[in-house]
N, C-alpha and C. Protein backbone atom coordinates (compact mmCIF):
# COMPACT_ATOMS: atom_id res chain seq x y z
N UNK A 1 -0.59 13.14 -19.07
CA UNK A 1 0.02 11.94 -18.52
C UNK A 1 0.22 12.11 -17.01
N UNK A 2 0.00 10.99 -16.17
CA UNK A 2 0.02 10.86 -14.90
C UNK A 2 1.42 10.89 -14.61
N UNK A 3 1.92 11.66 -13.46
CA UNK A 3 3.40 11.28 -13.11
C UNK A 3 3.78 10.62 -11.69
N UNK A 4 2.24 10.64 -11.15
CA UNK A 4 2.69 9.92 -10.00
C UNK A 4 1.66 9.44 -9.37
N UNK A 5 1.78 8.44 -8.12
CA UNK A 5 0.72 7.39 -7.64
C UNK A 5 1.04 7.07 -6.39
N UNK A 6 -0.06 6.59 -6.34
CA UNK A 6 -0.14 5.85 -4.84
C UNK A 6 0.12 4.34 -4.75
N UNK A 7 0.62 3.64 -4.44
CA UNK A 7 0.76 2.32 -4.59
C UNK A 7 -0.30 1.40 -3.07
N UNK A 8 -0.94 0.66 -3.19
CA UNK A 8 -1.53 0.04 -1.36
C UNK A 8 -1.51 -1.42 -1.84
N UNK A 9 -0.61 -2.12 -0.97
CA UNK A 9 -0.18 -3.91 -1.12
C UNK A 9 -0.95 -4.60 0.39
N UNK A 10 -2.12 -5.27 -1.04
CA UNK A 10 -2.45 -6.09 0.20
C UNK A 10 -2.33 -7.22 0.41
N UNK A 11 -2.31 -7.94 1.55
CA UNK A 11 -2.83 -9.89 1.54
C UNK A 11 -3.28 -10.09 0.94
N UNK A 12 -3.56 -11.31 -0.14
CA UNK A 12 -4.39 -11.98 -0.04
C UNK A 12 -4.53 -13.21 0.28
N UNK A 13 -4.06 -13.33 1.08
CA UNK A 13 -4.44 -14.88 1.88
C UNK A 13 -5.11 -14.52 3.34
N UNK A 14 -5.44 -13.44 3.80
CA UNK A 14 -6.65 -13.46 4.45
C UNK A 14 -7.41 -13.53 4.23
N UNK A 15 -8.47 -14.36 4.95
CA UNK A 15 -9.95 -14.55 4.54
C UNK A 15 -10.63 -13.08 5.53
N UNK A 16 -10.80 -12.09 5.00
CA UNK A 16 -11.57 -11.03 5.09
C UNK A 16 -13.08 -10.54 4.22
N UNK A 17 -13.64 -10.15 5.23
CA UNK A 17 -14.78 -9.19 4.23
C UNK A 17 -14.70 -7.80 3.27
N UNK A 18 -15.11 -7.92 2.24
CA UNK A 18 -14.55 -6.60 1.47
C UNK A 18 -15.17 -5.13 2.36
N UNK A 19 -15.49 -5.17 3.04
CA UNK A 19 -15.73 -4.06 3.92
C UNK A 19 -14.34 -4.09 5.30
N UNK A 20 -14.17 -4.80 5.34
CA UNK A 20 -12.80 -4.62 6.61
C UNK A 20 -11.91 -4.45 5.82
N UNK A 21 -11.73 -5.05 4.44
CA UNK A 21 -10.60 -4.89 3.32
C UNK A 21 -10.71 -3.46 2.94
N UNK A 22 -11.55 -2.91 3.00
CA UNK A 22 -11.55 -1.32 2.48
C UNK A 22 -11.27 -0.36 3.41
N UNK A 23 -11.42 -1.17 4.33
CA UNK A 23 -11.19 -0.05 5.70
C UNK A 23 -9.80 -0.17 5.92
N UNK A 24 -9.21 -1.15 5.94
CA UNK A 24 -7.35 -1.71 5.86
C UNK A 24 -7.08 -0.55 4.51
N UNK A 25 -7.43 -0.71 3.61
CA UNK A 25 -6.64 -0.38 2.14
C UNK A 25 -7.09 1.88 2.36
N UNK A 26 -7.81 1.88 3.15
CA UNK A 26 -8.31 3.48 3.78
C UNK A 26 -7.16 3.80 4.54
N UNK A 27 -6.96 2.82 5.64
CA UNK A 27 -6.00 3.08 6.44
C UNK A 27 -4.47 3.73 5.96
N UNK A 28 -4.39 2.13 4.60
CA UNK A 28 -2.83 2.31 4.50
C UNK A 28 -2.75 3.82 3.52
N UNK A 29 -4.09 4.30 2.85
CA UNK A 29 -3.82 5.33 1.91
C UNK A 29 -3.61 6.69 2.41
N UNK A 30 -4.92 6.56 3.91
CA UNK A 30 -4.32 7.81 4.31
C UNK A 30 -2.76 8.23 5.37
N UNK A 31 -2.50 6.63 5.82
CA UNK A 31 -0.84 6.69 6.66
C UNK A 31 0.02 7.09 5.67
N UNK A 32 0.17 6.24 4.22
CA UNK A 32 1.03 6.72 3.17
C UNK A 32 1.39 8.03 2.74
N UNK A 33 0.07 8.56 2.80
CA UNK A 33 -0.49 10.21 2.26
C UNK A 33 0.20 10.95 3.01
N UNK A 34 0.21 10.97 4.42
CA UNK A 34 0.87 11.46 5.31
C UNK A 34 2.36 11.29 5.36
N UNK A 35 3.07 10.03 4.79
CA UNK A 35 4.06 10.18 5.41
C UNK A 35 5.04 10.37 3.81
N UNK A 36 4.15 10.66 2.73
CA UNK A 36 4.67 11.56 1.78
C UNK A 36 5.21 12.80 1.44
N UNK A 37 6.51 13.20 0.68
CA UNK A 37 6.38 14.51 0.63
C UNK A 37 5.43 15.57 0.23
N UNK A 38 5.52 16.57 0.82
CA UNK A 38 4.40 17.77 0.62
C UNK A 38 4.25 17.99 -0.93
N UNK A 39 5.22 18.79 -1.50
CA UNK A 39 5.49 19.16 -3.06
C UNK A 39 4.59 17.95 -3.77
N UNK A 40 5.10 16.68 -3.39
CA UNK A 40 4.55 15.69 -4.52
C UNK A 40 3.39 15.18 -4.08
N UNK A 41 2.55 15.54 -2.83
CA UNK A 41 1.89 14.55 -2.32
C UNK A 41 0.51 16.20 -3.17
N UNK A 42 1.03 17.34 -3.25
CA UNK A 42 0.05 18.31 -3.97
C UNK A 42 0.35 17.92 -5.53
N UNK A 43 1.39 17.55 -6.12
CA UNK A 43 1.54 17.25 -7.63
C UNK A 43 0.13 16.23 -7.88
N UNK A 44 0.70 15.50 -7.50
CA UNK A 44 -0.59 14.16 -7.22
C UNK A 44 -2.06 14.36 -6.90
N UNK A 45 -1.91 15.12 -6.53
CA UNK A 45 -3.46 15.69 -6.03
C UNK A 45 -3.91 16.03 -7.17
N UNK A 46 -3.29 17.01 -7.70
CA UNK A 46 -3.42 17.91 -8.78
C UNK A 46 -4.01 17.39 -10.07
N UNK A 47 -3.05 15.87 -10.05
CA UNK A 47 -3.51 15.27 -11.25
C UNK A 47 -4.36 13.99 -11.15
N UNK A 48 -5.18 14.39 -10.15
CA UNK A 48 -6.07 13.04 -10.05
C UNK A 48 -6.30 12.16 -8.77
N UNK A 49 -5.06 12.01 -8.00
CA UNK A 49 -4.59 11.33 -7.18
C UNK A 49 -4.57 9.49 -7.52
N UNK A 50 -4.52 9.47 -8.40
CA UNK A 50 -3.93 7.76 -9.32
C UNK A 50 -3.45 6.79 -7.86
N UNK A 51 -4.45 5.93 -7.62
CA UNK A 51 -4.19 4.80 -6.63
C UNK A 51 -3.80 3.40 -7.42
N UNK A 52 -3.30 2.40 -6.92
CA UNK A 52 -2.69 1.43 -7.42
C UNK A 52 -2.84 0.45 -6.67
N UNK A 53 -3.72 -0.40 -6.45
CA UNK A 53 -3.65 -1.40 -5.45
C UNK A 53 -3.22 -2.91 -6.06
N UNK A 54 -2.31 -3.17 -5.28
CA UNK A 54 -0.98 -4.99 -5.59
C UNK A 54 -1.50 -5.59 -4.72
N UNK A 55 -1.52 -6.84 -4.76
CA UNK A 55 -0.99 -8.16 -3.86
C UNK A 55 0.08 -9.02 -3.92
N UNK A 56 0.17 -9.68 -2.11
CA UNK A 56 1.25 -10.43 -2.30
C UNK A 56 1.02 -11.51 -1.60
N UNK A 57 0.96 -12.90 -1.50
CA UNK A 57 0.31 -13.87 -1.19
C UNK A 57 0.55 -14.47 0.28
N UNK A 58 1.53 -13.43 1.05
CA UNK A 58 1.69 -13.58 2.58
C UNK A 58 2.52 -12.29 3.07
N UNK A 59 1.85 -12.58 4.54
CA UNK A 59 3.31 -11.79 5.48
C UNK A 59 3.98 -11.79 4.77
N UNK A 60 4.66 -12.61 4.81
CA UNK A 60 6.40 -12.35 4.77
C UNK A 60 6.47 -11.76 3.40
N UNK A 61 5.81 -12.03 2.22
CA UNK A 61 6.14 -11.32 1.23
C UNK A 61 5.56 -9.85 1.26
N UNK A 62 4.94 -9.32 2.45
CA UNK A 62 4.54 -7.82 2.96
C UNK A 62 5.85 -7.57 3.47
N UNK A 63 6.53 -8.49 4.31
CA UNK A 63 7.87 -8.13 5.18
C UNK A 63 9.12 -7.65 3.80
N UNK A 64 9.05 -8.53 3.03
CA UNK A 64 10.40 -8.55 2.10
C UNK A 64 9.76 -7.16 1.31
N UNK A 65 9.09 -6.84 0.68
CA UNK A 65 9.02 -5.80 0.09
C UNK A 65 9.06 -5.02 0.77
N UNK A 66 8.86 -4.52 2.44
CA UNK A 66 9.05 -3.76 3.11
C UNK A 66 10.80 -3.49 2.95
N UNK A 67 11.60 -4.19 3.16
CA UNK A 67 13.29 -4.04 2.93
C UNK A 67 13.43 -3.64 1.84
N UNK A 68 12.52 -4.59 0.77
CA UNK A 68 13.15 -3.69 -1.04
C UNK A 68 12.66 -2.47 -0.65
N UNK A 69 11.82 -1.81 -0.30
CA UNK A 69 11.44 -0.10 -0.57
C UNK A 69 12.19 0.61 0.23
N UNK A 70 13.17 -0.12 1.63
CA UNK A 70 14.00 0.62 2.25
C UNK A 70 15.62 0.52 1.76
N UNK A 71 15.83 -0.41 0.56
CA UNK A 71 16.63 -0.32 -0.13
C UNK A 71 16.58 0.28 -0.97
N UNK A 72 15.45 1.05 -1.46
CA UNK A 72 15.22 2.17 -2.66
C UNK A 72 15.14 3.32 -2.11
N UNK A 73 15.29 3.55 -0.65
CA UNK A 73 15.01 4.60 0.08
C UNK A 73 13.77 5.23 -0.17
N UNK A 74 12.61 4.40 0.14
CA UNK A 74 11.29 4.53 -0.04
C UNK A 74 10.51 4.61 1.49
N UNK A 75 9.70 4.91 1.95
CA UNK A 75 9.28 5.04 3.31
C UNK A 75 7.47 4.23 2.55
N UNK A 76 7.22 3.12 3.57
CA UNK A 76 5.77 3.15 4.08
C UNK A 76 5.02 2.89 4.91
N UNK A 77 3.69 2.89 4.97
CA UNK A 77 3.13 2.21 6.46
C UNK A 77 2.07 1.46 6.20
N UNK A 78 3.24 0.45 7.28
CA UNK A 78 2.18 -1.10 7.72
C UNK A 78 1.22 -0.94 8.18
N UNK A 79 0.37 -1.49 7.86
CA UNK A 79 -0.92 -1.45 8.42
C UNK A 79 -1.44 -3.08 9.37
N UNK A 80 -1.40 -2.59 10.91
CA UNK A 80 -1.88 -3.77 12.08
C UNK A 80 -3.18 -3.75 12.07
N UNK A 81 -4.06 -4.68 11.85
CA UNK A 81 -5.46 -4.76 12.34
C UNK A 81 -5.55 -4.71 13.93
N UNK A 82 -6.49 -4.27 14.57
CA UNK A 82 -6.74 -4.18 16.01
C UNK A 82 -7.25 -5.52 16.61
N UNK A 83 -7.68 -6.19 15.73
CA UNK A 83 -8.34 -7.51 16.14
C UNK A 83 -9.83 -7.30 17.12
N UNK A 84 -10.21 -6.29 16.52
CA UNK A 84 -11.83 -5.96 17.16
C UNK A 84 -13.14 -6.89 16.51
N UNK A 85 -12.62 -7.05 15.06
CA UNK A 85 -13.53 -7.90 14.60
C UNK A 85 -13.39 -9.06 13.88
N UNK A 86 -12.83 -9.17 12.62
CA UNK A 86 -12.19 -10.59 12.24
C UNK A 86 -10.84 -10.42 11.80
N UNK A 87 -10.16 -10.15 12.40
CA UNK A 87 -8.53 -10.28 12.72
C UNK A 87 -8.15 -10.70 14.04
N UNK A 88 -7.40 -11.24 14.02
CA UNK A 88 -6.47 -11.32 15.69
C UNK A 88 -5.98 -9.69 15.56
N UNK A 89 -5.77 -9.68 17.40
CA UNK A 89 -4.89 -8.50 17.10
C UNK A 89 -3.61 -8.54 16.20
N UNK A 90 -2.99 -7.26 15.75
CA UNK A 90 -2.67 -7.12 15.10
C UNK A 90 -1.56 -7.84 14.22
N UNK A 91 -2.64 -8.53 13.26
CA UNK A 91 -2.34 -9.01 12.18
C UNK A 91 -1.84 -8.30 10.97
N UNK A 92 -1.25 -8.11 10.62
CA UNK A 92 -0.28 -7.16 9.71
C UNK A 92 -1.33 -7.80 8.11
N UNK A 93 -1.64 -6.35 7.13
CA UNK A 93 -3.02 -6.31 6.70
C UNK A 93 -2.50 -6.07 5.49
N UNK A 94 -2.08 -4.98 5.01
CA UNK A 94 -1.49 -4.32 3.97
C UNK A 94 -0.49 -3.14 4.42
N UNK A 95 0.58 -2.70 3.27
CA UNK A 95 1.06 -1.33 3.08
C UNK A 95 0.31 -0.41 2.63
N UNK A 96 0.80 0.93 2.92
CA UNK A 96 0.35 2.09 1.52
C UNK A 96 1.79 2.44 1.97
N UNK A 97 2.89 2.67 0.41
CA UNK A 97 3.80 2.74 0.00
C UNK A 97 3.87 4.59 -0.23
N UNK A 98 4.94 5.59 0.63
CA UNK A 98 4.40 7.08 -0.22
C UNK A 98 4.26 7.18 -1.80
N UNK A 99 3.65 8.31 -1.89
CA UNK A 99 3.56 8.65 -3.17
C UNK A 99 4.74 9.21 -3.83
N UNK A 100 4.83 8.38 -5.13
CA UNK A 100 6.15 8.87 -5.83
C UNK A 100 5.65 8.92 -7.40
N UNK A 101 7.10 9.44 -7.85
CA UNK A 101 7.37 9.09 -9.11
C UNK A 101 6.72 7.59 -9.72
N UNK A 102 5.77 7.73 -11.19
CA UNK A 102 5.36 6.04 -11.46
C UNK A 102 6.55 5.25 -11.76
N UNK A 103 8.31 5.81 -12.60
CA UNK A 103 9.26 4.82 -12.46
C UNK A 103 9.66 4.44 -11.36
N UNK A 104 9.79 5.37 -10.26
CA UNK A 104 10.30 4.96 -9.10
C UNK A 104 9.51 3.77 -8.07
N UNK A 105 8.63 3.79 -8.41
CA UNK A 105 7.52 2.84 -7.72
C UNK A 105 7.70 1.95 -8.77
N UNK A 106 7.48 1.54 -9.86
CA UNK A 106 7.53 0.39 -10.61
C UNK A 106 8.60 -0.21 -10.60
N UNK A 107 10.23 0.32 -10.68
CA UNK A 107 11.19 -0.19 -10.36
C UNK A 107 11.10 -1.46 -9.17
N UNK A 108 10.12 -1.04 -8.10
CA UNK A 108 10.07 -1.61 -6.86
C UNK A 108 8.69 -2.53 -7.23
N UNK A 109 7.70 -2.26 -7.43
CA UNK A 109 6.71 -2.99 -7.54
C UNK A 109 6.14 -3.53 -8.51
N UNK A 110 6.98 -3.45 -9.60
CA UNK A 110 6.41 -3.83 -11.27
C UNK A 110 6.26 -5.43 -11.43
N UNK A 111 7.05 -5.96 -10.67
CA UNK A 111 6.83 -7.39 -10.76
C UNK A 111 4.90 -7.87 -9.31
N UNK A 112 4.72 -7.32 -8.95
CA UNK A 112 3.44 -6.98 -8.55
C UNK A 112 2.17 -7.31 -9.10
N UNK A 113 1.04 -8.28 -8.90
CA UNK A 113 -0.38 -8.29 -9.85
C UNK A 113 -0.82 -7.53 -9.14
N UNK A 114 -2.09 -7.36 -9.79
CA UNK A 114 -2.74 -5.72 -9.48
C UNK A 114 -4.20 -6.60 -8.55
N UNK A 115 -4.43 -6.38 -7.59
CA UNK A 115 -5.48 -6.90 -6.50
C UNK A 115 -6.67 -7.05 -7.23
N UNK A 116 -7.08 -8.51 -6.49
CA UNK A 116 -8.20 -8.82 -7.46
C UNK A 116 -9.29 -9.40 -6.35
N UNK A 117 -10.61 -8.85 -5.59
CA UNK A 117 -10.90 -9.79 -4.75
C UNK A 117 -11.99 -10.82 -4.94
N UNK A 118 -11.60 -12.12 -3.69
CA UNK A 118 -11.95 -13.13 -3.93
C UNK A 118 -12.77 -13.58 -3.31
C-alpha cells in the first residue's frame, strides 16, 4: 500500500497546449519535490513516487486552496508562467502541493476531480 503522494492542481480554464501544460505540471512537481521533507520525500521515492493531478476551474479557486493548505500547515508552489509563449506573463498555472501523508492531503483535497484534458 502506497502511503504517500504528490498532489499537482491545475487550471482548467486556460486554453493551453498539452505540451506547455506538461511543462507547468513539471514545474510544479519538481518546486513541490523540493520544498518537501527529506525523510518523506525518500519514503515516496521508495514506493513509487504516486503523482496525483486535480483541477480547479479558476485562479481564485488556485488562491483559496492555497489558504486551506496553509491552514493545514501544508507548504506549496505556485507556479507563474513567464509569458514567453502562450501565457501573459505570469499567469498563475498550477500548484504542486509537498509530498505527504495520502490522509493528510485528502483531508485538503478530497473534494478535488482528478484532471482531465480538454
Amino acid at each position: 500500500m502506497l502511503n504517500y503522494k504528490q498532489c499537482i492542481v491545475v487550471r482548467n480554464d486556460l486554453k493551453i497546449s498539452c505540451g506547455k501544460l506538461c511543462v507547468q505540471v513539471s514545474h510544479a512537481s519538481i518546486d513541490s519535490y523540493l520544498i518537501s521533507n527529506r525523510i518523506i520525500r525518500r519514503a515516496w521515492h521508495r514506493e513509487g513516487q504516486k503523482k496525483v493531478i486535480l483541477e480547479v476551474n479558476s485562479e481564485q479557486e488556485l488562491l483559496d486552496l492555497e489558504e486551506k493548505l496553509q491552514l493545514h500547515a501544508l507548504e506549496c508552489a505556485m507556479i507563474y508562467d513567464l509569458g514567453l509563449t502562450e501565457l501573459k506573463p505570469n499567469t498563475l498555472t498550477c500548484m504542486g502541493i509537498e509530498i505527504q501523508d495520502n490522509e493528510t492531503l485528502d483531508a485538503v483535497t478530497g473534494e478535488l476531480k482528478l484532471f482531465k484534458f480538454k
